[in-house]
PDB file of N, CA and C in Angstrom:
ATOM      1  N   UNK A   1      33.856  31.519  92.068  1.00  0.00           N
ATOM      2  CA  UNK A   1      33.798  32.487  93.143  1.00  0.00           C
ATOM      3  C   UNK A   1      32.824  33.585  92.737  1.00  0.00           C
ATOM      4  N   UNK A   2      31.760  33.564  93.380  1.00  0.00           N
ATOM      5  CA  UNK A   2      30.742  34.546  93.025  1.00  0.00           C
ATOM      6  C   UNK A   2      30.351  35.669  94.381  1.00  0.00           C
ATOM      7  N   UNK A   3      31.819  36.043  94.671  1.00  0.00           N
ATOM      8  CA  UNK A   3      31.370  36.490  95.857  1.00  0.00           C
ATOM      9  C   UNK A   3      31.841  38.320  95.281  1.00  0.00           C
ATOM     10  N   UNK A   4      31.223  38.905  95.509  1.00  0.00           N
ATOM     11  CA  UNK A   4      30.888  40.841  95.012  1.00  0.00           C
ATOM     12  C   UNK A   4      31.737  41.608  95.828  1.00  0.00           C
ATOM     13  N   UNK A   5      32.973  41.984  95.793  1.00  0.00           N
ATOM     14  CA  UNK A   5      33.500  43.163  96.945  1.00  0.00           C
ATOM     15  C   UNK A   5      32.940  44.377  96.436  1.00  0.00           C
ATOM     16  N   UNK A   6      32.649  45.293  98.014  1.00  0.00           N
ATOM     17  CA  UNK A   6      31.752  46.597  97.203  1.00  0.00           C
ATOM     18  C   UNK A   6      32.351  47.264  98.686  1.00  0.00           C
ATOM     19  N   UNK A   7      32.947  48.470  98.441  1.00  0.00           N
ATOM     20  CA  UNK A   7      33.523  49.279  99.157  1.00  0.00           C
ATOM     21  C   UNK A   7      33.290  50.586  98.793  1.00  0.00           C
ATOM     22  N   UNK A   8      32.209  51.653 100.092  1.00  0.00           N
ATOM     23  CA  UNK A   8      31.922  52.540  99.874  1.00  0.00           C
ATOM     24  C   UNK A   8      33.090  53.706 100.171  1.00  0.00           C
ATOM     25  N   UNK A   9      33.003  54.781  98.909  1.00  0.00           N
ATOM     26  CA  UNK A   9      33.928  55.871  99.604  1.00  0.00           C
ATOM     27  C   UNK A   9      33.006  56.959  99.838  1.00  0.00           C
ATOM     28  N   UNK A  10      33.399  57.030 101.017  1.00  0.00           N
ATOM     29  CA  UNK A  10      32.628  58.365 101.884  1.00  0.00           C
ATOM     30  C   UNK A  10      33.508  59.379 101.457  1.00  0.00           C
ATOM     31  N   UNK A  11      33.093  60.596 102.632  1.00  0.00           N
ATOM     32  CA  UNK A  11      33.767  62.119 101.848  1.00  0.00           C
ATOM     33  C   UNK A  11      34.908  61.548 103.266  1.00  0.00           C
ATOM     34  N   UNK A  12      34.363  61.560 104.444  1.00  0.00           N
ATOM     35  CA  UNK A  12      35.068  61.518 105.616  1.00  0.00           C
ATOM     36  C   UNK A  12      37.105  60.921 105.746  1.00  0.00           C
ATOM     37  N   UNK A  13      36.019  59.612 104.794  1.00  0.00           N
ATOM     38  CA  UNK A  13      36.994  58.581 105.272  1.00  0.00           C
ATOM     39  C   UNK A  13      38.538  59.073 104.300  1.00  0.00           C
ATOM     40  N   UNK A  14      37.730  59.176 102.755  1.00  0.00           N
ATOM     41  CA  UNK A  14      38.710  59.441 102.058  1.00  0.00           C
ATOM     42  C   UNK A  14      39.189  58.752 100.873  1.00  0.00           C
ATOM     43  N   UNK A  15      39.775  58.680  99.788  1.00  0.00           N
ATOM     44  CA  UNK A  15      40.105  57.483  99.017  1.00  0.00           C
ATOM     45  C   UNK A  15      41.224  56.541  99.389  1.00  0.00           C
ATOM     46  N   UNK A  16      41.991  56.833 100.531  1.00  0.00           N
ATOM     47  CA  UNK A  16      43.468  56.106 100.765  1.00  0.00           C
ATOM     48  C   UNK A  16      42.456  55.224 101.268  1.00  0.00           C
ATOM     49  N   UNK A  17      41.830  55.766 102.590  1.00  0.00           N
ATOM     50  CA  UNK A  17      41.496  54.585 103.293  1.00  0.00           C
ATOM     51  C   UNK A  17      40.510  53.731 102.985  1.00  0.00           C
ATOM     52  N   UNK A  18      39.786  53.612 101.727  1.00  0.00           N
ATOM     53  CA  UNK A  18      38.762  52.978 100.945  1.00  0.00           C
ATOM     54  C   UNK A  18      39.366  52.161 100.134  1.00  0.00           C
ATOM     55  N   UNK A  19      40.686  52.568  99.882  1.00  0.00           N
ATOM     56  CA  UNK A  19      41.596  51.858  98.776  1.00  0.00           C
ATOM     57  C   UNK A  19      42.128  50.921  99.860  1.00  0.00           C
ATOM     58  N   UNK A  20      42.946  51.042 101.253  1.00  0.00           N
ATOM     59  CA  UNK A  20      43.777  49.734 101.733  1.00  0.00           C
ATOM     60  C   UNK A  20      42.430  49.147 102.372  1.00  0.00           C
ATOM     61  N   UNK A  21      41.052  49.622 102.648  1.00  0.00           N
ATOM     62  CA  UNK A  21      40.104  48.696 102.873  1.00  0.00           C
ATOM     63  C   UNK A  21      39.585  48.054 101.818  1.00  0.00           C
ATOM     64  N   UNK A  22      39.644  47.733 100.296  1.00  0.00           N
ATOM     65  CA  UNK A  22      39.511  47.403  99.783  1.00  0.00           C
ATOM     66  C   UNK A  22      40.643  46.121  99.671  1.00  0.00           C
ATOM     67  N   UNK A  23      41.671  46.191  99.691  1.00  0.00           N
ATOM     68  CA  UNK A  23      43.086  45.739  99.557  1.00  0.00           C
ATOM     69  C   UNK A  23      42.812  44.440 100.642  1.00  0.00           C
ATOM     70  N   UNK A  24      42.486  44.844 101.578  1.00  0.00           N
ATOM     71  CA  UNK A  24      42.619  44.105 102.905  1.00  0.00           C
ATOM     72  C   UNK A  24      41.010  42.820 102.874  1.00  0.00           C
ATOM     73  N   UNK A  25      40.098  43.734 101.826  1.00  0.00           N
ATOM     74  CA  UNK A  25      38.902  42.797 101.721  1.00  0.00           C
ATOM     75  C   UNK A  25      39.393  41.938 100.775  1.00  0.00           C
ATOM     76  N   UNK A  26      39.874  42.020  99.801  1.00  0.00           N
ATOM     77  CA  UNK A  26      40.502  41.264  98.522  1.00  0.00           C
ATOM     78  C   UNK A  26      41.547  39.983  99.316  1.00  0.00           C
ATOM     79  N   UNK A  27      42.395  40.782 100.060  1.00  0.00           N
ATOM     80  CA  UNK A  27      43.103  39.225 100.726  1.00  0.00           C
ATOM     81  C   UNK A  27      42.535  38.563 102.036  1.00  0.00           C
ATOM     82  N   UNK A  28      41.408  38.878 102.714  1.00  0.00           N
ATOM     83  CA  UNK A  28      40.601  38.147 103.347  1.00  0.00           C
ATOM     84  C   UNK A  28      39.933  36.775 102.499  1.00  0.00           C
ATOM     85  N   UNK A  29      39.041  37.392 101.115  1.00  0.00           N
ATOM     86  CA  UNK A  29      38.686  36.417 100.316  1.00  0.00           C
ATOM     87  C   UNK A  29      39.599  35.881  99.768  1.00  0.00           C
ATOM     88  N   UNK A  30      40.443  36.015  99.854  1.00  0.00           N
ATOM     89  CA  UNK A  30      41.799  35.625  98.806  1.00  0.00           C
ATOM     90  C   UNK A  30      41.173  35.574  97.436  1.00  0.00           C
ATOM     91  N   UNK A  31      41.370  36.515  96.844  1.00  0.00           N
ATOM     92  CA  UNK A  31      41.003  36.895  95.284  1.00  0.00           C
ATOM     93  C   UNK A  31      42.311  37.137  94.773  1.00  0.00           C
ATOM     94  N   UNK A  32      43.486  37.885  95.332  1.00  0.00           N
ATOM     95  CA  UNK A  32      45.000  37.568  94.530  1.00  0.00           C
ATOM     96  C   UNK A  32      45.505  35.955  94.858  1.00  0.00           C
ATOM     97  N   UNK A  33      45.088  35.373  95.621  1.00  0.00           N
ATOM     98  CA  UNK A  33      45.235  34.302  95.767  1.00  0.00           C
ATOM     99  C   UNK A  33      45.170  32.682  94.518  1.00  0.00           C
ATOM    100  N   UNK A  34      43.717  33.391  94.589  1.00  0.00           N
ATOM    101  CA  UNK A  34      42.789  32.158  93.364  1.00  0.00           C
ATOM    102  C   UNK A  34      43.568  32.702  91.597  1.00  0.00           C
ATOM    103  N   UNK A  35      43.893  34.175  92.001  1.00  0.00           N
ATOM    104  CA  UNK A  35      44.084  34.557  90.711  1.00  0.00           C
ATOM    105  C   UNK A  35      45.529  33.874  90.266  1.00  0.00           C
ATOM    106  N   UNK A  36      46.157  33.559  91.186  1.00  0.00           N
ATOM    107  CA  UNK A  36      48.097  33.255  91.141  1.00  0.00           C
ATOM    108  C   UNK A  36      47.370  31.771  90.616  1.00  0.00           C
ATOM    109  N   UNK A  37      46.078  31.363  91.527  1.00  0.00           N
ATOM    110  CA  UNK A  37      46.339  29.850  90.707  1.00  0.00           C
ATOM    111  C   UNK A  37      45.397  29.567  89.677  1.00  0.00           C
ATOM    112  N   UNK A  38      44.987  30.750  89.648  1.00  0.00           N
ATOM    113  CA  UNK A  38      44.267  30.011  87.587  1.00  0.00           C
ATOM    114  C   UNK A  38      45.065  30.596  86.621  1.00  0.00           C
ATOM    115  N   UNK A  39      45.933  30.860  87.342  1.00  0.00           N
ATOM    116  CA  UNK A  39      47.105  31.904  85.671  1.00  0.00           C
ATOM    117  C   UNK A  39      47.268  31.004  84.819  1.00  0.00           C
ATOM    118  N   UNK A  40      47.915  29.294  85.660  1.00  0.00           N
ATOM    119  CA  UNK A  40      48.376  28.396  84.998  1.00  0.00           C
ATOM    120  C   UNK A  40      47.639  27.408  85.144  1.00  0.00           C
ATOM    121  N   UNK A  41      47.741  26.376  84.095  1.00  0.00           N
ATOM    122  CA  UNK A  41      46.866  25.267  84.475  1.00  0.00           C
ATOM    123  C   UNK A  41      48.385  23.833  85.075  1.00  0.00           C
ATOM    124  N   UNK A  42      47.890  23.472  85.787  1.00  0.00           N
ATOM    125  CA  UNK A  42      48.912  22.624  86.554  1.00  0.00           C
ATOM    126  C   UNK A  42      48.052  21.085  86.464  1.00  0.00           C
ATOM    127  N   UNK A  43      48.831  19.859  85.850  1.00  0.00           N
ATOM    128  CA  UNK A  43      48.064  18.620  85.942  1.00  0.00           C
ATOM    129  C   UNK A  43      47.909  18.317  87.470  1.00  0.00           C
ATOM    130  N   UNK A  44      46.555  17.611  87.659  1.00  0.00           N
ATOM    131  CA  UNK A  44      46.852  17.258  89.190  1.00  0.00           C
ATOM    132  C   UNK A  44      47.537  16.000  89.383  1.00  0.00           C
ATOM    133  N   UNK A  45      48.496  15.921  88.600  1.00  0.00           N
ATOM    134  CA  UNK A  45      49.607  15.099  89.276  1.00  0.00           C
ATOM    135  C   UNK A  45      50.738  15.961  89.966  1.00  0.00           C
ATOM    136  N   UNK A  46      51.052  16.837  89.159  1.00  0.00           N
ATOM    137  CA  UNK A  46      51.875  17.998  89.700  1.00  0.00           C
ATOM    138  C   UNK A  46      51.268  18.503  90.997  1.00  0.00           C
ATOM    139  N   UNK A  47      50.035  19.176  91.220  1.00  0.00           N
ATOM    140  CA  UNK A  47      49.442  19.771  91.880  1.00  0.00           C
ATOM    141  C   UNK A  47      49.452  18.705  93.683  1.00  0.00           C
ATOM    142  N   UNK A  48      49.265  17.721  93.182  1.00  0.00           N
ATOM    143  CA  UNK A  48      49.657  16.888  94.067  1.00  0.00           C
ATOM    144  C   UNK A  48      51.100  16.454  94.767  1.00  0.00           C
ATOM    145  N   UNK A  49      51.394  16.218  93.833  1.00  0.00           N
ATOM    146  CA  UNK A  49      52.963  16.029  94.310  1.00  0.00           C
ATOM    147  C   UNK A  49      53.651  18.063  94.996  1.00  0.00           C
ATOM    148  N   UNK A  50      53.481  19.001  94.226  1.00  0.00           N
ATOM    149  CA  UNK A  50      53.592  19.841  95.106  1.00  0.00           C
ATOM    150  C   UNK A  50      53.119  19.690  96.482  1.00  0.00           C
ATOM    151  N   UNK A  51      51.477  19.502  97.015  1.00  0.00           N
ATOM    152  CA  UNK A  51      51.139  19.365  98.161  1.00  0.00           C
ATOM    153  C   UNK A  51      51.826  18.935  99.032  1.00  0.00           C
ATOM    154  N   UNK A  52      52.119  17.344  98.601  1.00  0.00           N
ATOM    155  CA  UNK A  52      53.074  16.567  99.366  1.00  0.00           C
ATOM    156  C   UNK A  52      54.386  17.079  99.441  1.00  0.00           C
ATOM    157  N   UNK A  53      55.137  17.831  98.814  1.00  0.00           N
ATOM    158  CA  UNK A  53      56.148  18.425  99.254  1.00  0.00           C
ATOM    159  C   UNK A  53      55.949  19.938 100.260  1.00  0.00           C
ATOM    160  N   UNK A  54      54.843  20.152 100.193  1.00  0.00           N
ATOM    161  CA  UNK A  54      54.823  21.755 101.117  1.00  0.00           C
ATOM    162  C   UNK A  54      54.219  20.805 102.073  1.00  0.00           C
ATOM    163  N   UNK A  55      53.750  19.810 102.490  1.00  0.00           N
ATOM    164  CA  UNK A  55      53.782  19.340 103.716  1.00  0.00           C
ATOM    165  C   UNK A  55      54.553  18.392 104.340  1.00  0.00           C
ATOM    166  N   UNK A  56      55.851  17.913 103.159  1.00  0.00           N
ATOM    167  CA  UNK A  56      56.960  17.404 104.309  1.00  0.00           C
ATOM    168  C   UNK A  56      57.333  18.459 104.232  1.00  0.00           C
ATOM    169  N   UNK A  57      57.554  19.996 104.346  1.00  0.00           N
ATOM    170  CA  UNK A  57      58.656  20.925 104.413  1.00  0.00           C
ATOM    171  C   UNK A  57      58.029  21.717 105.706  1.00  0.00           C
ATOM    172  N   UNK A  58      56.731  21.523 105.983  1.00  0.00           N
ATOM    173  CA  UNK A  58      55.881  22.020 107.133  1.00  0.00           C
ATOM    174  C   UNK A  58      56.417  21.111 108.638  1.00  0.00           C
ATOM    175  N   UNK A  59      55.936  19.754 108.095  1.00  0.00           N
ATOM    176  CA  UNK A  59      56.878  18.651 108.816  1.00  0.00           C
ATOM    177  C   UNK A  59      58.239  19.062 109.504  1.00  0.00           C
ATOM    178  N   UNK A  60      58.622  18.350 108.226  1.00  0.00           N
ATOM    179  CA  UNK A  60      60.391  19.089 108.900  1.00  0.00           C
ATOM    180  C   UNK A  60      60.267  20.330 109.677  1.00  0.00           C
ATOM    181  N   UNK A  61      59.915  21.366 109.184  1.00  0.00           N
ATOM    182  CA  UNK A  61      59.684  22.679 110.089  1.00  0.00           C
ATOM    183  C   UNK A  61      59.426  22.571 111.863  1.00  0.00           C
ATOM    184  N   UNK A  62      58.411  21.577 111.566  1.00  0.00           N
ATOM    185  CA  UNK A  62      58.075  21.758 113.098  1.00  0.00           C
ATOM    186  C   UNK A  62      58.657  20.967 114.030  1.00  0.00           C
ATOM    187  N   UNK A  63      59.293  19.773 113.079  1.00  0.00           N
ATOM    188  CA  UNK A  63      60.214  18.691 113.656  1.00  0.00           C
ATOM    189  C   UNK A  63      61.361  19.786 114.348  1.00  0.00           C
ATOM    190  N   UNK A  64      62.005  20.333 113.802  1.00  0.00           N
ATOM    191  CA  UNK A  64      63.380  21.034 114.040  1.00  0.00           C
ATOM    192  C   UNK A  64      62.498  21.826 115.119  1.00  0.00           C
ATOM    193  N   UNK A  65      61.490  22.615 115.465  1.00  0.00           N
ATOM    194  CA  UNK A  65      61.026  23.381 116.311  1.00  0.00           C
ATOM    195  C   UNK A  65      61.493  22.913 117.572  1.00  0.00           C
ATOM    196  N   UNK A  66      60.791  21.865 117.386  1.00  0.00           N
ATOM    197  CA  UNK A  66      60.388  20.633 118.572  1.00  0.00           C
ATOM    198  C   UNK A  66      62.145  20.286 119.160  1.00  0.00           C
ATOM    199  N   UNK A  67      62.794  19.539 118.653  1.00  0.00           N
ATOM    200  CA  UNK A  67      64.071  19.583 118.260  1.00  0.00           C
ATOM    201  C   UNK A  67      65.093  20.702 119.312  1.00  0.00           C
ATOM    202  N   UNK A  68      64.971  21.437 118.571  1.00  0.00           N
ATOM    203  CA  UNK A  68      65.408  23.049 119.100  1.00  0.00           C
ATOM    204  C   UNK A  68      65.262  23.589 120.449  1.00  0.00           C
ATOM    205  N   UNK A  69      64.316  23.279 120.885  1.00  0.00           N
ATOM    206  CA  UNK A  69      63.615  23.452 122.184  1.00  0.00           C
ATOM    207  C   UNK A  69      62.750  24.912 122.504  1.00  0.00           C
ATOM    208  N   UNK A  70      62.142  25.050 123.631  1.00  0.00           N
ATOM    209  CA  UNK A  70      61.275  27.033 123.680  1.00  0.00           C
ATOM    210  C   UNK A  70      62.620  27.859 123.721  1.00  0.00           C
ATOM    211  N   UNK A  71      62.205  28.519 123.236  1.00  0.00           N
ATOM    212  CA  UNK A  71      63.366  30.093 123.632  1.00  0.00           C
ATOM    213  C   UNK A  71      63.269  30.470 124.575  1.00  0.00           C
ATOM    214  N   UNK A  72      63.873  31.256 125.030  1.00  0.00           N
ATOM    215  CA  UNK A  72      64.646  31.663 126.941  1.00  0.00           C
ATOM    216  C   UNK A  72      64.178  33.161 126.849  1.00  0.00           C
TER     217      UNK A  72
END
């Protein structure tokens, strides 16, 4: 990831609001994101078999939606 966040602080704006615009650029790129997953190194057998379980649990999810019927 070679991508540069650069967030100017003006006098106007202030440091709060330079700080949650900073915050908000960081989880657009997802940079706390990538960081949760290079902490650990995970075999991609694991890494896989997780997948496949967060997408039967997405599954099921939407099964029961469906299931359930619209709300009133």
């Amino acid at each position: 990831m070679s991508t540069t966040i650069r967030v100017e602080i003006e006098d106007r704006s202030g440091l709060e609001r330079s700080l949650r615009k900073f915050k908000k650029m960081c989880e657009t790129y997802g940079v706390v994101r990538e960081y949760r997953n290079r902490q650990e190194y995970k075999k991609p057998s694991v890494r896989t078999k997780e997948k496949t379980e967060a997408a039967e649990k997405r599954r099921r999810k939407s099964l029961f939606k469906v299931k359930r019927g619209p709300k009133i």
